[in-house]
Protein backbone atom coordinates (compact mmCIF):
# COMPACT_ATOMS: atom_id res chain seq x y z
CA UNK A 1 0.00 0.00 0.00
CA UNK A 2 1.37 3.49 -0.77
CA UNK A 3 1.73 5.85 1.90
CA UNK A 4 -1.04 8.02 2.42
CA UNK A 5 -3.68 6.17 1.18
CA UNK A 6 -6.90 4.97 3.00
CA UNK A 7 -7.28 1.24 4.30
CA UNK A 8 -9.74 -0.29 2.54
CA UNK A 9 -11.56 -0.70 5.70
CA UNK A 10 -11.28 2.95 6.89
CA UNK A 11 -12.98 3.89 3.31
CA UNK A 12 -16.01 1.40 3.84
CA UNK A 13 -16.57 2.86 7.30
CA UNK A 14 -16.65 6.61 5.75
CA UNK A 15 -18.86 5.84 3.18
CA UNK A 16 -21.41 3.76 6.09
CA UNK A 17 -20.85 7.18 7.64
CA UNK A 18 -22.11 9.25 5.17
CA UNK A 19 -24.98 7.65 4.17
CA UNK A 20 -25.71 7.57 7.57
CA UNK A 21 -25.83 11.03 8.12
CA UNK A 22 -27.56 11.89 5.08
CA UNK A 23 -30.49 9.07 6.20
CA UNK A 24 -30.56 11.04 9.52
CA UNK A 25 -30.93 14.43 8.29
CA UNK A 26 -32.94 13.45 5.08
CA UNK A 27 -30.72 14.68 2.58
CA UNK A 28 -30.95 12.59 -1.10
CA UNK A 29 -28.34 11.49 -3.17
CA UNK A 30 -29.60 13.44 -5.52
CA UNK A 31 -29.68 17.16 -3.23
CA UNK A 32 -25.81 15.73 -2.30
CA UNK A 33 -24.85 15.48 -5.78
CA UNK A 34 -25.97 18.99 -6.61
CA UNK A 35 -24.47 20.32 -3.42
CA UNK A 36 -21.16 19.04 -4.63
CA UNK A 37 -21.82 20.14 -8.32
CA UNK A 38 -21.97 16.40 -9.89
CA UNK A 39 -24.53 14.41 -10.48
CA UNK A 40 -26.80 11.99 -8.87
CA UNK A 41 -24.91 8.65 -10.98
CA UNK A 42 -21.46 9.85 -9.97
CA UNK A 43 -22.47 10.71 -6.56
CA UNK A 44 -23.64 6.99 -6.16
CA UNK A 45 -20.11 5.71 -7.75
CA UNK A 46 -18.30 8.42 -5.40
CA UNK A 47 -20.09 6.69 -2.40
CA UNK A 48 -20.15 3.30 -3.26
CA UNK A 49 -15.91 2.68 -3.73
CA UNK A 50 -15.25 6.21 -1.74
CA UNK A 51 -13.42 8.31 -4.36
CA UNK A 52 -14.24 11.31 -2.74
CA UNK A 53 -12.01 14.39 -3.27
CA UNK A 54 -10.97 15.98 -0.27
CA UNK A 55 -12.33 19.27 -1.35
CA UNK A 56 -15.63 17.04 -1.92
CA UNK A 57 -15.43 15.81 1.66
CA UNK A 58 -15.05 18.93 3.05
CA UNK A 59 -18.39 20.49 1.47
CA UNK A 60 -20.15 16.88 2.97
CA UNK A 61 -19.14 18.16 5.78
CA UNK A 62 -20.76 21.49 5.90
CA UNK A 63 -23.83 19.82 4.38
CA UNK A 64 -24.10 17.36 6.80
CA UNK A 65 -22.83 18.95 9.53
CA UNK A 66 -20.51 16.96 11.06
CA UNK A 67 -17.46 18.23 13.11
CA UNK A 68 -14.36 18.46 10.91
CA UNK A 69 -12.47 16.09 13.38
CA UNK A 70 -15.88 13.44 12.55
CA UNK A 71 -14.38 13.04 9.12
CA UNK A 72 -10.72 13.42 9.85
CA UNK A 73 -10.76 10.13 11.83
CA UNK A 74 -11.30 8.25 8.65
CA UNK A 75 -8.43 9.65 6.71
């Protein structure tokens, strides 16, 4: 594994987390993807094998509104 990269394990855990928090608070894939400017299909690739930019995770996290920390445990 190259250095710097995510386990695979800490990746499936991030992505549980996020659609987690978007069940919670009711947000759709769809109002996600057009929060981060994509759309809905590559929103659902982006979750589903957590390719997620970090600029990407860092507007999830305003969305959601999760603590900055929340989402720094899984990098």
């Amino acid at each position: 594994m190259k250095r710097g990269y995510c386990k695979t394990f800490e990746v499936d855990c991030l992505c549980d987390f996020l659609r987690g928090e978007m069940k919670r608070k009711r947000i759709t894939q769809q109002a996600a993807a057009d929060f981060l400017g994509v759309t809905q299909g590559m929103f659902f690739r982006k979750i589903k094998d957590g390719s997620f930019t970090i600029r990407e995770l860092k507007e999830l996290r305003i969305l959601l509104e999760v603590p900055s920390e929340t989402i720094a445990r899984f990098i």
